[in-house]
Structures are given as structure tokens and as C-alpha cells.
C-alpha atoms as a PDB file:
ATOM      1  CA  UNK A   1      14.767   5.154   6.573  1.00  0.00           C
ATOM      2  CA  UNK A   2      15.021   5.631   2.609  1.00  0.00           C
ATOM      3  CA  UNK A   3      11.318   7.197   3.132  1.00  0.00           C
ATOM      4  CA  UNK A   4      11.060   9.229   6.007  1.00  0.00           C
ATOM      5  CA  UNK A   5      14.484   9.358   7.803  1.00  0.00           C
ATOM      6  CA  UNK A   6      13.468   7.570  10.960  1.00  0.00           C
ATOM      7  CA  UNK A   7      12.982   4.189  12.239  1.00  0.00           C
ATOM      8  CA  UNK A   8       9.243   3.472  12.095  1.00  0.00           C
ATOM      9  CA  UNK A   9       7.093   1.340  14.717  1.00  0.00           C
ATOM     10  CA  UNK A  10       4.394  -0.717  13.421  1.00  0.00           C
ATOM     11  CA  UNK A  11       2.391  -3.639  14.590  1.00  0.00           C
ATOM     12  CA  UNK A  12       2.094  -6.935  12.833  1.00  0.00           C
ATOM     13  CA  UNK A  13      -1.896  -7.367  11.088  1.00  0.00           C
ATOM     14  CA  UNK A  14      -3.853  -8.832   8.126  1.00  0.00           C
ATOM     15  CA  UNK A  15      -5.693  -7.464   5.423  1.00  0.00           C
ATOM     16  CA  UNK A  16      -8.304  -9.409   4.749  1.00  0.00           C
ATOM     17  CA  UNK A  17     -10.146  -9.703   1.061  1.00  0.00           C
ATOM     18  CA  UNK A  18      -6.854  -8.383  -0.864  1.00  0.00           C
ATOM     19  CA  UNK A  19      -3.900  -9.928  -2.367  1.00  0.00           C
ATOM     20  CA  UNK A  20      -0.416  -8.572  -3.518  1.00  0.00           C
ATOM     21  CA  UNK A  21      -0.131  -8.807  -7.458  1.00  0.00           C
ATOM     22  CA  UNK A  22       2.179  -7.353  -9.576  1.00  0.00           C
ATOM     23  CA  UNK A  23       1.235  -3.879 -11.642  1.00  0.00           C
ATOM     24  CA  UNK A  24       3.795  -2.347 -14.381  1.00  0.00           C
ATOM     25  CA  UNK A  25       5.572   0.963 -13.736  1.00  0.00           C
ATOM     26  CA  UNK A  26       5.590   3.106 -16.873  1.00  0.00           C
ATOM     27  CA  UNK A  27       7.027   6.172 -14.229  1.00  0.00           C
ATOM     28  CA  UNK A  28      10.903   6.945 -15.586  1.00  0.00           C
ATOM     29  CA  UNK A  29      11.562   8.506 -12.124  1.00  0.00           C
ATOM     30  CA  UNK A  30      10.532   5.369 -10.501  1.00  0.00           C
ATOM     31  CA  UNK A  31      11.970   2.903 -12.751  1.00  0.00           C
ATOM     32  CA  UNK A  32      15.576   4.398 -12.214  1.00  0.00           C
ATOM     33  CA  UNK A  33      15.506   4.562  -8.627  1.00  0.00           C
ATOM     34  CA  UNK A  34      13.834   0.936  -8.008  1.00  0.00           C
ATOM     35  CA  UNK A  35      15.717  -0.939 -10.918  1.00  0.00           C
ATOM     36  CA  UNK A  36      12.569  -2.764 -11.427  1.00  0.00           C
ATOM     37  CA  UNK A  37       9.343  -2.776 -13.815  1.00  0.00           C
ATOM     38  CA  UNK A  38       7.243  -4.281 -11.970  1.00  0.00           C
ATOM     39  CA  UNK A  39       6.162  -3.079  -8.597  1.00  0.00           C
ATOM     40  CA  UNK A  40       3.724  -5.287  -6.016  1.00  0.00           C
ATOM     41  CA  UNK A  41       0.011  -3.536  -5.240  1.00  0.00           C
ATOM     42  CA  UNK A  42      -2.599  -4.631  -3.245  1.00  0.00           C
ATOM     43  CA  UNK A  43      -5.710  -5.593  -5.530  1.00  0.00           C
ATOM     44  CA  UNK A  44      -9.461  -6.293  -3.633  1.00  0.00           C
ATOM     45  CA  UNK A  45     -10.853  -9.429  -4.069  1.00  0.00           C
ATOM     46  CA  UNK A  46     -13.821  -9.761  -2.118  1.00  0.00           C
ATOM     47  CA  UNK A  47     -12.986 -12.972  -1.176  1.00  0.00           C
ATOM     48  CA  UNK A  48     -13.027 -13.700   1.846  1.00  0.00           C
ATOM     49  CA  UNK A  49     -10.295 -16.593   1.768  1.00  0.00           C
ATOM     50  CA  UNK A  50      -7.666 -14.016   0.558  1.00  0.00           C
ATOM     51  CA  UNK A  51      -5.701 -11.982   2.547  1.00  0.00           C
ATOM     52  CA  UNK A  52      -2.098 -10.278   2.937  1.00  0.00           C
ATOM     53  CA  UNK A  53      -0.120 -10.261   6.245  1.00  0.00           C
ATOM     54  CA  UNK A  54       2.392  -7.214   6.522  1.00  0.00           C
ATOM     55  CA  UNK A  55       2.951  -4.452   9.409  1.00  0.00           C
ATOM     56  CA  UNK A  56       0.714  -1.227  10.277  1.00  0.00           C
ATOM     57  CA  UNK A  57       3.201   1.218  10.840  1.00  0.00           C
ATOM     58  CA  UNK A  58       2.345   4.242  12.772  1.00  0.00           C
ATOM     59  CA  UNK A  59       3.224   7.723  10.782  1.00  0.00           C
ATOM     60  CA  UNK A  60       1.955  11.109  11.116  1.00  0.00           C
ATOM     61  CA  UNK A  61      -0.016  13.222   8.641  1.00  0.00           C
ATOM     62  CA  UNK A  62       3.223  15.062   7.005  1.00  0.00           C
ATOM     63  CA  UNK A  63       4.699  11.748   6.720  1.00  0.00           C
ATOM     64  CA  UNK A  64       1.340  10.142   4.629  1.00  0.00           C
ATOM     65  CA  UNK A  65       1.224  12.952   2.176  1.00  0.00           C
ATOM     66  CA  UNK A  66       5.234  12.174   1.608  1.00  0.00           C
ATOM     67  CA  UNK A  67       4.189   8.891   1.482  1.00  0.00           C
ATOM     68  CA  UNK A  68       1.725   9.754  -1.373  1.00  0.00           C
ATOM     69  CA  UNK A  69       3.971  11.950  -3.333  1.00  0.00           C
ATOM     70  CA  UNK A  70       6.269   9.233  -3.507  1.00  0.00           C
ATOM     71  CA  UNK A  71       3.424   6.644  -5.067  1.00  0.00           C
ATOM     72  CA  UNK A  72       2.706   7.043  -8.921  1.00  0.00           C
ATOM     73  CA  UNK A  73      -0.698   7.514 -11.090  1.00  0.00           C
ATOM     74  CA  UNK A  74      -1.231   3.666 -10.652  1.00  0.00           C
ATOM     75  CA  UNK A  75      -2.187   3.976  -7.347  1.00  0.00           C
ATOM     76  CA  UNK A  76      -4.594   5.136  -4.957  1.00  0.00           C
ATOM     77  CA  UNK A  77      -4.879   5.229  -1.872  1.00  0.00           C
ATOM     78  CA  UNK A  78      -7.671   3.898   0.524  1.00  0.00           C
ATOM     79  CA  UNK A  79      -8.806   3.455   4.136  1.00  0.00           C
ATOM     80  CA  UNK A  80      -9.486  -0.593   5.194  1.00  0.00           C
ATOM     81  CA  UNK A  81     -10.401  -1.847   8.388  1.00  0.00           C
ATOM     82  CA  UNK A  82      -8.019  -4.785   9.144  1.00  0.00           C
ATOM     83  CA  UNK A  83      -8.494  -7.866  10.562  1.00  0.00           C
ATOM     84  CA  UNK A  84      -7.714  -6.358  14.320  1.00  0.00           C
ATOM     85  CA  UNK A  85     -10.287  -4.014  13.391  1.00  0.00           C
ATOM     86  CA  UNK A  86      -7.585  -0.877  13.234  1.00  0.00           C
ATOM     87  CA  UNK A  87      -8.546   1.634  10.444  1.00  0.00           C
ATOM     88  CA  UNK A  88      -5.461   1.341   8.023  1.00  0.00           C
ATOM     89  CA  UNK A  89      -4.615   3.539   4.824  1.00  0.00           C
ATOM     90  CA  UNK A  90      -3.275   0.938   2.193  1.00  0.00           C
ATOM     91  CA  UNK A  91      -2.372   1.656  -1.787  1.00  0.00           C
ATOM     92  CA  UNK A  92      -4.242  -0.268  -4.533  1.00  0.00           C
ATOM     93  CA  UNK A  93      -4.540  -0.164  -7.434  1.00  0.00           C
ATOM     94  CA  UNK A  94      -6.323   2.829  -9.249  1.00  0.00           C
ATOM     95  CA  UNK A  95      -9.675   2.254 -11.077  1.00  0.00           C
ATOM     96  CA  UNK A  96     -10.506  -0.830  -9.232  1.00  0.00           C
ATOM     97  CA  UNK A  97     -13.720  -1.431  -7.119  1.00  0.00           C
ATOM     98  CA  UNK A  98     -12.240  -0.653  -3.030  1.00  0.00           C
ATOM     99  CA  UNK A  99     -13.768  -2.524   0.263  1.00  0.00           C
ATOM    100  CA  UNK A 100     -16.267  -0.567   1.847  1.00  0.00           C
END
């Protein structure tokens, strides 16, 4: 609601060959509004034993460019195919070898 003033729908999936870590937030903007230096980010593994359950919510283009603007220099964002085999953007971390 905070994000994009509506209720979204998603579907529960996996993403497979990641795992949530933690990444510092140097962003002043960012640190005041989330009260917290360190902020979770999806990092690529490559292995296959690793993976991160969550929700694919469905938004529309608009909404994925807010969603960007929101999202500091760390990350990035990327298209994954998930484990259902649904084409997914996700955010990782910048600089860092992606999926293919």
C-alpha cells in the first residue's frame, strides 16, 4: 500500500539459485524512512541447492519503473525464470554475475 496505493495480487513461487543476504544502505533518504542500515537483496549463487520462497506479484509497467525509482545504486534489477517457469523481474545486487 506504502508503494503503490493498492492492494497487490501475487502468487506464491521460488527462486531458485539465489539467496537473501544482507547489503548496507549508505542512501540518507532511505536510511530515514526504513530506520534500518541494512537492507535484504537477493545475491546469485549458482547453486542449485539454494533458493528463496516469496510471492510474484502482478504490477503494471508504471508501477515497475516506481518500483525502480524507489530502489537505490546498490541494486539492479533483473529478469529470472522461477521455479514455475514464470518470467519474474527480481533486484540483486549491482556488479554481481546474474542467471542467464
Amino acid at each position: 500500500m506504502d508503494n503503490f496505493e493498492r492492494l497487490l495480487h501475487g502468487t506464491e513461487d521460488v527462486l531458485q539459485k539465489y539467496r537473501v543476504e544482507e547489503i548496507e544502505i549508505t542512501n540518507k533518504k532511505v536510511l530515514e524512512s526504513s530506520n534500518k542500515r541494512f537492507h535484504p537483496i537477493l545475491f546469485f549463487t549458482g547453486n542449485s541447492e539454494d533458493e528463496v520462497s516469496g510471492i510474484v506479484f502482478q504490477i503494471t509497467s508504471s508501477e515497475l519503473l516506481q518500483a525502480d525509482s524507489y530502489e537505490v545504486d546498490d541494486y539492479k534489477r533483473v529478469q529470472v525464470s522461477l521455479k514455475s517457469g514464470i518470467r519474474s523481474w527480481i533486484y540483486t545486487r549491482k556488479n554481481e554475475e546474474t542467471q542467464p
